[in-house]
Protein backbone atom coordinates (compact mmCIF):
# COMPACT_ATOMS: atom_id res chain seq x y z
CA UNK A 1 2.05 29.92 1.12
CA UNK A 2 1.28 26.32 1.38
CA UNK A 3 4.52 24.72 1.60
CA UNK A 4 2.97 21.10 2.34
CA UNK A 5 1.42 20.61 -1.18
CA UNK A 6 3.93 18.05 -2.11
CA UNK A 7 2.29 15.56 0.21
CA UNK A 8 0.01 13.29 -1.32
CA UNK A 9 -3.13 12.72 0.72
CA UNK A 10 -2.52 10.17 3.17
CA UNK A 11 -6.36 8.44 2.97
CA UNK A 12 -4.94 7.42 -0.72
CA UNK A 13 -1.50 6.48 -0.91
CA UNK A 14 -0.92 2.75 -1.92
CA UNK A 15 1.49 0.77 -0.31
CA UNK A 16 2.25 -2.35 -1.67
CA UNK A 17 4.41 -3.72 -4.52
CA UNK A 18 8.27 -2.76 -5.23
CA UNK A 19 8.94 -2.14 -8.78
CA UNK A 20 10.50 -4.05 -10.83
CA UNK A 21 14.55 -3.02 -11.42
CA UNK A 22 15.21 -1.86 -14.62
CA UNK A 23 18.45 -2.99 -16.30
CA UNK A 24 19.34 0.85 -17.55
CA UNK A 25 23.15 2.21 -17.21
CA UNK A 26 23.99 5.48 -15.26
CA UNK A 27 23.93 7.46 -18.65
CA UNK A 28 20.26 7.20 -18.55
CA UNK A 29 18.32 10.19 -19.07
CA UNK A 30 15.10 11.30 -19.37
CA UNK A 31 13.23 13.99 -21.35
CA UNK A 32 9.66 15.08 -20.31
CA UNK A 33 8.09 16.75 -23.44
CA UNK A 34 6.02 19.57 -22.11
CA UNK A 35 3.48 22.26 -23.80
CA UNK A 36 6.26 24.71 -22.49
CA UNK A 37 9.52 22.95 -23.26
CA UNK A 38 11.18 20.13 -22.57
CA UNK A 39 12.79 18.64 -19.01
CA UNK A 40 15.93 16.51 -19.09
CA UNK A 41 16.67 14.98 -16.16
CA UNK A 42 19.50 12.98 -14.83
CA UNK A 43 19.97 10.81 -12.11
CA UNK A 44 21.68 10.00 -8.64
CA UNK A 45 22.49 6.15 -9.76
CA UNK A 46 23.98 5.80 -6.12
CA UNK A 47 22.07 8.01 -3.58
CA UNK A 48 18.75 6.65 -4.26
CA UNK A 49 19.11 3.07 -6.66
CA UNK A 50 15.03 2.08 -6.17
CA UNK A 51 13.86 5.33 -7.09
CA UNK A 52 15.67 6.06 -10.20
CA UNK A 53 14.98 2.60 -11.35
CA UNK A 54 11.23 3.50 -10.33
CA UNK A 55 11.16 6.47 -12.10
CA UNK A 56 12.71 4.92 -15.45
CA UNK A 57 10.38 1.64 -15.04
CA UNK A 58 7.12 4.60 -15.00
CA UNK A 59 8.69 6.40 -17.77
CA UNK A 60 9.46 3.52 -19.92
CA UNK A 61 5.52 2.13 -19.38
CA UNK A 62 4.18 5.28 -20.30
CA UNK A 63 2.88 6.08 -16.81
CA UNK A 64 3.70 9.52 -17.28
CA UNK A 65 2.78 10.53 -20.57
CA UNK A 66 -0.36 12.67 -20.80
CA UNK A 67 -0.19 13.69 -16.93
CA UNK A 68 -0.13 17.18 -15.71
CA UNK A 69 1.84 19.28 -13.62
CA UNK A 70 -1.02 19.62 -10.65
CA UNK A 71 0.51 21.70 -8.17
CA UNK A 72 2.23 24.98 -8.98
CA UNK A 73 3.82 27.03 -6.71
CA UNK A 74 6.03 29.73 -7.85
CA UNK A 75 9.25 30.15 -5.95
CA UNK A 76 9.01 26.57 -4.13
CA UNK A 77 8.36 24.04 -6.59
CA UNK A 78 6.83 22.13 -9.49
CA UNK A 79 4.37 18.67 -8.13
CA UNK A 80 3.48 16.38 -11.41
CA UNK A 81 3.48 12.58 -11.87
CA UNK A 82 -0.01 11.67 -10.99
CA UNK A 83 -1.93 9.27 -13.34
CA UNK A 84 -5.07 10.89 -12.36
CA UNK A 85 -4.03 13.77 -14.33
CA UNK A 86 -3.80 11.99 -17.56
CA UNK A 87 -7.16 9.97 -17.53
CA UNK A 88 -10.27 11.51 -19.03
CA UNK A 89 -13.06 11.92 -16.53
CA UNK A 90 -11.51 12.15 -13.71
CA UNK A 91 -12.21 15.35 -11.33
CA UNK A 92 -9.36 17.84 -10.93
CA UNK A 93 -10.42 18.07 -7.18
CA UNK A 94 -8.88 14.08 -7.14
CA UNK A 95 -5.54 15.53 -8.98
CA UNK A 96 -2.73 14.63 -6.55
CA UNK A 97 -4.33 12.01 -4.96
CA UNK A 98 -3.51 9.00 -7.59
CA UNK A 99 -0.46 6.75 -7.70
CA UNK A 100 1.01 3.58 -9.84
CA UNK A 101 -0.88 1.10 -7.58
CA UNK A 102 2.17 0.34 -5.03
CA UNK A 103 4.48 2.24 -2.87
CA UNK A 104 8.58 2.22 -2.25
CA UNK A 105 10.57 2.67 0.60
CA UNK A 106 12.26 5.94 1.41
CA UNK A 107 15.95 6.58 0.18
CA UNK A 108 16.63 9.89 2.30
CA UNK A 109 19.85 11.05 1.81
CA UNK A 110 22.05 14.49 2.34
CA UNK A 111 21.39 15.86 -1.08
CA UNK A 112 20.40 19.43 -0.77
CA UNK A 113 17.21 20.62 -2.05
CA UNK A 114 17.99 23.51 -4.48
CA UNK A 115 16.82 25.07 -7.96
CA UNK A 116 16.31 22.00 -10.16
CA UNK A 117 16.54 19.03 -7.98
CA UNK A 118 13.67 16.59 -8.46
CA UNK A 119 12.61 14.61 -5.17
CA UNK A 120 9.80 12.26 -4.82
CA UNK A 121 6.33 13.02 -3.03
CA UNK A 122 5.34 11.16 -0.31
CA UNK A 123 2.44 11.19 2.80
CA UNK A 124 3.16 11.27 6.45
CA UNK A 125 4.52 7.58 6.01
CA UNK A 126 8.07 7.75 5.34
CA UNK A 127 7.78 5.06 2.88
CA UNK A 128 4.76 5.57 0.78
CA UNK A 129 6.50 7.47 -2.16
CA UNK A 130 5.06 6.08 -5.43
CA UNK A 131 4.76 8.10 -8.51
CA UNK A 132 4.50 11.70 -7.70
CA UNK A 133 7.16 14.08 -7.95
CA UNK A 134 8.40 17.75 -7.55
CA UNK A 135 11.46 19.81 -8.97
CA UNK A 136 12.36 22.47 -7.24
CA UNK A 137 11.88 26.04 -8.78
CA UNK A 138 13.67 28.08 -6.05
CA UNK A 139 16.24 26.52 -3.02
CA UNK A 140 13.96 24.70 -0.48
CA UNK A 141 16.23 24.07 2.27
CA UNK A 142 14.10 22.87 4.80
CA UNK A 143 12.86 19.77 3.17
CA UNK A 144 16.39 18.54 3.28
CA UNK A 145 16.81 14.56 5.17
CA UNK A 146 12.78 14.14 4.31
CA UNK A 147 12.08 13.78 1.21
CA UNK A 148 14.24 11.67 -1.31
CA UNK A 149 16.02 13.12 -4.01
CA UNK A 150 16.83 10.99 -7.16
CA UNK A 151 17.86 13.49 -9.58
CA UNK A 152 18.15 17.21 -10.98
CA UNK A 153 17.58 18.91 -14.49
CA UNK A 154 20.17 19.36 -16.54
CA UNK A 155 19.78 21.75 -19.78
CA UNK A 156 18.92 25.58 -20.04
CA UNK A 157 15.94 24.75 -22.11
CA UNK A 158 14.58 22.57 -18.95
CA UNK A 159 15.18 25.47 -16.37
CA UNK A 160 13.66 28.05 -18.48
CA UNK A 161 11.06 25.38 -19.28
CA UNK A 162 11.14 25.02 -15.39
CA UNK A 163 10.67 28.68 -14.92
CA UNK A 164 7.92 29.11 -17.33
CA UNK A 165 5.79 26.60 -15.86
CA UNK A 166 6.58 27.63 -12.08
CA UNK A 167 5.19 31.02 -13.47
CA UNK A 168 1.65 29.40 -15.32
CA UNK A 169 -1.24 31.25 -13.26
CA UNK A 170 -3.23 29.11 -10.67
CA UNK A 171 -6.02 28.57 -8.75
CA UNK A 172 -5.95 28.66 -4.77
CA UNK A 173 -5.71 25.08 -4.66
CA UNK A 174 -2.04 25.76 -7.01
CA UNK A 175 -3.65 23.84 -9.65
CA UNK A 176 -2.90 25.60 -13.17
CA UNK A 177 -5.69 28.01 -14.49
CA UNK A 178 -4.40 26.90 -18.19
CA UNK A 179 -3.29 23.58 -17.69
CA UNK A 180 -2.57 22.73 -21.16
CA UNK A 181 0.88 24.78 -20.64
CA UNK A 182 1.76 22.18 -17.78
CA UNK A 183 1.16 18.85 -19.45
CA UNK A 184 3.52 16.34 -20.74
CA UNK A 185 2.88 15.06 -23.60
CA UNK A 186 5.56 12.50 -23.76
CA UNK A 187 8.26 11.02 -21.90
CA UNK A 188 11.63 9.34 -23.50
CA UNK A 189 14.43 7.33 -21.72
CA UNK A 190 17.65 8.12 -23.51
CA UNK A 191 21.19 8.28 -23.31
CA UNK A 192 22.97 11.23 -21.89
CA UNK A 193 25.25 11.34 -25.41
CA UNK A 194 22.02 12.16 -27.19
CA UNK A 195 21.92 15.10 -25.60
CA UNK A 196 23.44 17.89 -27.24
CA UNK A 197 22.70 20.69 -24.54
CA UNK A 198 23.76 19.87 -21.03
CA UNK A 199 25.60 22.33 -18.70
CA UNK A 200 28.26 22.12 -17.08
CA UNK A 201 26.81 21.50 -13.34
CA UNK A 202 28.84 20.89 -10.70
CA UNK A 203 28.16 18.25 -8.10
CA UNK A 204 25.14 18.63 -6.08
CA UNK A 205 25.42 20.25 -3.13
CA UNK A 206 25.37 18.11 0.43
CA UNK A 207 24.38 18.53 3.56
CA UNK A 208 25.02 18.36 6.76
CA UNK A 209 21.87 18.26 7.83
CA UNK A 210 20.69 15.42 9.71
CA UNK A 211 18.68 12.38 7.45
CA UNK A 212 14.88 11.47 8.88
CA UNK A 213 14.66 8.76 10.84
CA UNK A 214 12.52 6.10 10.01
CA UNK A 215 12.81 4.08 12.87
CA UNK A 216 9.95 3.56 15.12
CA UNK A 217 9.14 5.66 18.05
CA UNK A 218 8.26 4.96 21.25
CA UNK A 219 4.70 5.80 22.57
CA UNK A 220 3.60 6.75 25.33
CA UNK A 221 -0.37 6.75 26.86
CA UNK A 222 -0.40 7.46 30.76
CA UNK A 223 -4.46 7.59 30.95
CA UNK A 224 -4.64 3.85 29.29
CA UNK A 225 -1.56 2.94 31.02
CA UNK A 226 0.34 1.67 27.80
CA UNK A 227 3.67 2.04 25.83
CA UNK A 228 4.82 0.70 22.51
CA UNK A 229 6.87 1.45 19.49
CA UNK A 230 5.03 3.23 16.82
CA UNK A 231 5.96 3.01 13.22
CA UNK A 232 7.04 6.21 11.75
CA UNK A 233 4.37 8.09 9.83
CA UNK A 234 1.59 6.34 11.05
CA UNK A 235 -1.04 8.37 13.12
CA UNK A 236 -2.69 7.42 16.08
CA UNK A 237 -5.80 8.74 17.42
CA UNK A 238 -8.12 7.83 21.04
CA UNK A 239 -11.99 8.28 19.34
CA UNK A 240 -14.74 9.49 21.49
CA UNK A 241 -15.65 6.12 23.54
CA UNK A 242 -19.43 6.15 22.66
CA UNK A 243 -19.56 2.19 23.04
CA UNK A 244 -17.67 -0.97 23.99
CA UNK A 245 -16.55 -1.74 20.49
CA UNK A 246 -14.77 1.73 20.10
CA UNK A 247 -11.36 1.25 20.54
CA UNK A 248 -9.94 3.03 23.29
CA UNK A 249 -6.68 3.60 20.39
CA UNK A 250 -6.36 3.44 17.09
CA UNK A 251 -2.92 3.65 14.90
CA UNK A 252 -3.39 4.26 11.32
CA UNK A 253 -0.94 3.36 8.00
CA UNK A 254 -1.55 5.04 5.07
CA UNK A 255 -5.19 4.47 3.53
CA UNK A 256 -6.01 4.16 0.49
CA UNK A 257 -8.61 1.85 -1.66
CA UNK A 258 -6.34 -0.94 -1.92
CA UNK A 259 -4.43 -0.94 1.36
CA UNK A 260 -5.94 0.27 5.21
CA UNK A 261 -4.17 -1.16 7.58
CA UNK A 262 -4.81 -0.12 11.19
CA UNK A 263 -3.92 -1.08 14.86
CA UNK A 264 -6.64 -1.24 17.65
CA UNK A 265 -6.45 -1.06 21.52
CA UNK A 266 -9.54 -2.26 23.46
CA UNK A 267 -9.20 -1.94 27.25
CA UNK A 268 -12.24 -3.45 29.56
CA UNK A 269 -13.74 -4.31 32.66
CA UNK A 270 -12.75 -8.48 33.59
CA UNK A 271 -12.68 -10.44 36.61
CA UNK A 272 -11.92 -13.73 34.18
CA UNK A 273 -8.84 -14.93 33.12
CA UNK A 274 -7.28 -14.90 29.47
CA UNK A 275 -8.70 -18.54 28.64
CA UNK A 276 -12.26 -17.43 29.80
CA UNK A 277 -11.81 -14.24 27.65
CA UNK A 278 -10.70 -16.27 24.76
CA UNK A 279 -13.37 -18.71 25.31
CA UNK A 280 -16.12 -15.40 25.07
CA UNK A 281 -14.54 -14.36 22.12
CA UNK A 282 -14.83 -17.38 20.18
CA UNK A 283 -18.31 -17.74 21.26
CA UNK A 284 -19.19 -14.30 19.72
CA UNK A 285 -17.19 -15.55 16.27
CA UNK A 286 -19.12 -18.32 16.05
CA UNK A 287 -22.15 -17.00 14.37
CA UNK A 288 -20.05 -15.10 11.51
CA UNK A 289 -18.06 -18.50 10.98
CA UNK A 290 -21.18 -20.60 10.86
CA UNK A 291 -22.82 -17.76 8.03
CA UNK A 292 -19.33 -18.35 6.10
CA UNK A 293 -18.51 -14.35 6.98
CA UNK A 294 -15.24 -15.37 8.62
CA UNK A 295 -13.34 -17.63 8.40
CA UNK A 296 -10.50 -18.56 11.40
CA UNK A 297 -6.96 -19.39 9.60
CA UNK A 298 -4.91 -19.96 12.79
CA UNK A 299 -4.91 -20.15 16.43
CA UNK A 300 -1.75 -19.80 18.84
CA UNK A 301 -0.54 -18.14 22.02
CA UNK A 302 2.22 -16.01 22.91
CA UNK A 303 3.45 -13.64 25.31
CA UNK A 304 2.48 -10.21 25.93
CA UNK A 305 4.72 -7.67 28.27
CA UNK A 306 5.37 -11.25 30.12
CA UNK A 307 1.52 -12.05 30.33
CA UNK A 308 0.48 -14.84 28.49
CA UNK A 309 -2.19 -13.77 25.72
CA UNK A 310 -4.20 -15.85 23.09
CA UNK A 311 -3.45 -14.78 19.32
CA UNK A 312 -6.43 -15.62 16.80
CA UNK A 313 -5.94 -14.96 12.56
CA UNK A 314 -8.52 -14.79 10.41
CA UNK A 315 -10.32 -13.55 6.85
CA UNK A 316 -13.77 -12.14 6.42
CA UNK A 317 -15.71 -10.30 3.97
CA UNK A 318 -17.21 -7.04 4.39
CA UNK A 319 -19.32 -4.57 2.32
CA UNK A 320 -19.48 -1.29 2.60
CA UNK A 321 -21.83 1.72 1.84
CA UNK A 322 -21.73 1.83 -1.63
CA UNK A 323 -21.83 -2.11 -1.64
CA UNK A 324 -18.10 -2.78 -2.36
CA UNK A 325 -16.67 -6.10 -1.09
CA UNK A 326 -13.50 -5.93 0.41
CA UNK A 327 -11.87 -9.10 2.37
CA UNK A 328 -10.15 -8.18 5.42
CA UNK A 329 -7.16 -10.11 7.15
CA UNK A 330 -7.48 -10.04 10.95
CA UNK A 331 -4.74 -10.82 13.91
CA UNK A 332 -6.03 -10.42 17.45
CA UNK A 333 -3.95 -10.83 20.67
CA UNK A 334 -6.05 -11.00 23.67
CA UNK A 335 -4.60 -11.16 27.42
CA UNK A 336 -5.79 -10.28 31.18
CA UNK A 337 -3.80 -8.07 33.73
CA UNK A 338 -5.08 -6.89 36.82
CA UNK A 339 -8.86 -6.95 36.34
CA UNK A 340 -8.49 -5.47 32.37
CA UNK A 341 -8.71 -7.99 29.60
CA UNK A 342 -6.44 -6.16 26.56
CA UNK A 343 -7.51 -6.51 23.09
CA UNK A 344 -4.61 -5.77 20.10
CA UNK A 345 -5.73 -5.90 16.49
CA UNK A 346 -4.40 -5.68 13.13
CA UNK A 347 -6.46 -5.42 10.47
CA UNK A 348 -5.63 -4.83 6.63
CA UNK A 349 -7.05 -5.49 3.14
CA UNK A 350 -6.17 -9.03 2.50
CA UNK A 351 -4.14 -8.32 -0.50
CA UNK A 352 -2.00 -5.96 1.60
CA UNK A 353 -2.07 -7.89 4.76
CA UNK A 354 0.78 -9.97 4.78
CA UNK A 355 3.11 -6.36 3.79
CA UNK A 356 2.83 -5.16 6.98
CA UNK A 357 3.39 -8.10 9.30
CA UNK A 358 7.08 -6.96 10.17
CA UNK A 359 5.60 -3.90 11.14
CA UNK A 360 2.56 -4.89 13.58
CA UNK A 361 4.71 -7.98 15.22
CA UNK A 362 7.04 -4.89 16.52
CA UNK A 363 4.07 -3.06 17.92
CA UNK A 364 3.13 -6.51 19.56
CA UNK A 365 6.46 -7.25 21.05
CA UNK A 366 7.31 -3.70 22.12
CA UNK A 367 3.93 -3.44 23.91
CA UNK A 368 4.28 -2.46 27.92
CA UNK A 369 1.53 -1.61 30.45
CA UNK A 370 3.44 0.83 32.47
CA UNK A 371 0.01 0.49 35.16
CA UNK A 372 -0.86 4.33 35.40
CA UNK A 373 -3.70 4.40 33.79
CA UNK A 374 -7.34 4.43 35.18
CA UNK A 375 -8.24 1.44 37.93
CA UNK A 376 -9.79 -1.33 36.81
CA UNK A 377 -12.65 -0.18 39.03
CA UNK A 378 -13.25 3.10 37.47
CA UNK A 379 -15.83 3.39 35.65
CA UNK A 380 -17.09 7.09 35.39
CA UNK A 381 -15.14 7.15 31.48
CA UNK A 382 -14.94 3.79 30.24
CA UNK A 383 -18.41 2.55 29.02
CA UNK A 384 -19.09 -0.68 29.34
CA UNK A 385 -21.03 -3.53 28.11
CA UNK A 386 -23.66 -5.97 29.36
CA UNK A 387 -21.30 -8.64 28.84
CA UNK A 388 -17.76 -8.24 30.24
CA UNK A 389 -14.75 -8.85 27.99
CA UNK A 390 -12.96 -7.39 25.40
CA UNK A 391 -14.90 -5.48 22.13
CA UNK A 392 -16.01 -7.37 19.22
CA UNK A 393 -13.76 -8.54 16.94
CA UNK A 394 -15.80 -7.06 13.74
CA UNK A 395 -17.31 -4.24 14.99
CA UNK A 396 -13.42 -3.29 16.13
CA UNK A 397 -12.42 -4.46 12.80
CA UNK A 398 -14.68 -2.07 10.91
CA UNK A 399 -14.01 1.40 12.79
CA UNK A 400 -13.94 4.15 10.75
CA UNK A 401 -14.43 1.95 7.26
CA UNK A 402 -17.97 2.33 6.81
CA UNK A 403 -17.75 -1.49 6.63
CA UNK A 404 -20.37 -4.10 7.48
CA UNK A 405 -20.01 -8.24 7.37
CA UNK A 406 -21.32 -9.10 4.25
């Protein structure tokens, strides 16, 4: 049994926006109308504030009305909440994959994970939750500390309603073979008075199970000869070195249409110093400035694991293969230690650039060259080009996008 299927797909989480607080007391409730019953679920006002008040602020905009429950598995749990599901024309094999256009960070706490709880989806990122969500059909233990819980269900009708659609038959991929029995129609924010039904529940159960860190961790590459603090839940990947403008290391946030940011390394081949690097590298700009593809917003230095380095920002537009425009924000950091001119890049949709600056200036300042990596004479792995210096700042930019200055 799959027991990772309340993960949405990390290439299409969004992270962005924080939603709005809604101004609704702790007797809030809400009631998801389903072809097989209704859900009433209540709330944990004080274990996870942003959530509930994300979860109200959907409800009361009618995100959820008309979605499906996509993912079904019986004994485990119960995945629903993606818009996909409720907009006509849209594939099944993208169910699972949608979202309410912005992300919210995560509100672990020790709240156990047993029959009825409902807990919000998220991807690899700790803090890319946005509207997806799962109840729990049968004790789950083990995602305890990971995932945050904001609430349980709270009437028999909603755990036989529970049961019923935990027990709808599926296809391989847990989507429902009858999906009409595992779509709500309607969602309704109302007071916990107007319901006439509720049991008598005791407190949830806690835990004393320890509560995900989301703290960065520290990395560690002895072949490049590098260290630094990696944010939690992003991935990081060395691709084949086929040219110069591969980056020898790439760390990846959550992707998505809307948001992509990513970290390069580029390690080569110097015998100039960081002003002749930076001096190369503005040279090789200066054709995409002059066509109006990039523009440079800022130049400064700073200081890199004590070296001094050069830090250029800057905007460009790009297309890709199916001719989208998409306008990147760039910041490079350039700098030269023994015979290896380092290039560090951040690179994000501009309308999600400026999100995770917090994030990237922490990779920058915990960055360390811990010198046991290749010699800067070695050459029998590293390909190199014509021209010594670091990889192009475009061509870096673009890896893995499919994107192209426009």
């Amino acid at each position: 049994m799959n027991k990772k299927f309340f993960l949405i797909p990390l290439t299409l989480l969004i992270i962005a926006l924080t939603p709005q607080v809604l101004a609704e007391n702790n007797d809030s409730v809400v009631v998801l109308e389903t072809e097989s019953g209704d859900i009433v679920i209540e709330f944990f006002f004080d274990d996870a504030p942003n959530h509930v008040d994300n979860f109200l602020k959907l409800s009361k905009d009618g995100v959820y009305d008309g979605t499906v429950f996509h993912r079904i598995i019986s004994g485990f749990m119960i995945q629903g909440g993606d818009p996909f599901t409720a907009q006509a024309g849209v594939s099944p094999s993208k169910w699972g994959t949608g979202d309410p256009g912005y992300s919210i960070d995560s509100e672990f706490n020790d709240i156990v994970h047993e029959r009825g709880i409902v807990s919000m989806a998220r991807s690899n990122d700790p803090n890319s939750a946005g509207s997806q969500f799962f109840i729990v059909h049968q004790d789950s233990t083990f995602l305890d500390g990971q995932y945050t819980i904001f609430g349980r269900i709270i009437t028999q009708e909603s755990f036989e309603t529970l049961d019923k659609i935990a027990g709808l038959e599926t296809l391989p991929n847990d989507q429902a073979i009858k999906t009409s029995f595992a779509i709500v129609n309607k969602v309704t924010i109302k007071d916990r008075s107007e319901i006439s039904s509720i049991l008598d529940l005791k407190p949830p159960t806690r835990t004393n199970t320890q509560v995900m860190s989301t703290d960065p961790e520290l990395y560690t590459n002895n072949y490049l000869g590098i260290s630094f603090e990696s944010p939690v839940g992003w991935l990081i990947q060395s691709p084949p070195k086929t040219d110069s403008d591969t980056p020898d290391l790439v760390v990846l946030g959550t992707q998505t249409p809307f948001s992509s940011p990513a970290i390069t390394l580029n390690i080569d081949r110097t015998s100039g110093t960081t002003q002749t690097e930076m001096e190369k590298l503005q040279k090789r700009l200066s054709p995409l400035i002059t066509q109006n593809v990039l523009t440079i917003t800022s130049e400064d230095k700073t200081t890199i694991d004590g070296n001094p380095a050069y830090v250029l920002r800057a905007q460009g537009k790009f297309e890709n293969q199916n001719d989208q425009v998409r306008e990147v924000g760039f910041t490079t950091i350039l700098f030269v230690d023994d015979n290896r001119v380092y290039t560090l890049q951040y690179t994000n949709n501009l309308s999600d650039y400026a999100k995770h600056i917090d994030t990237v200036d922490q990779v920058f300042k915990s960055f360390k060259l811990i010198h046991s990596g290749p010699s800067s004479s070695e050459n029998s792995q590293v390909v190199t080009s014509n021209e010594e210096g670091g990889g192009c700042l475009i061509a870096t930019a673009a890896f893995g996008s499919e994107m192209a200055p426009q």
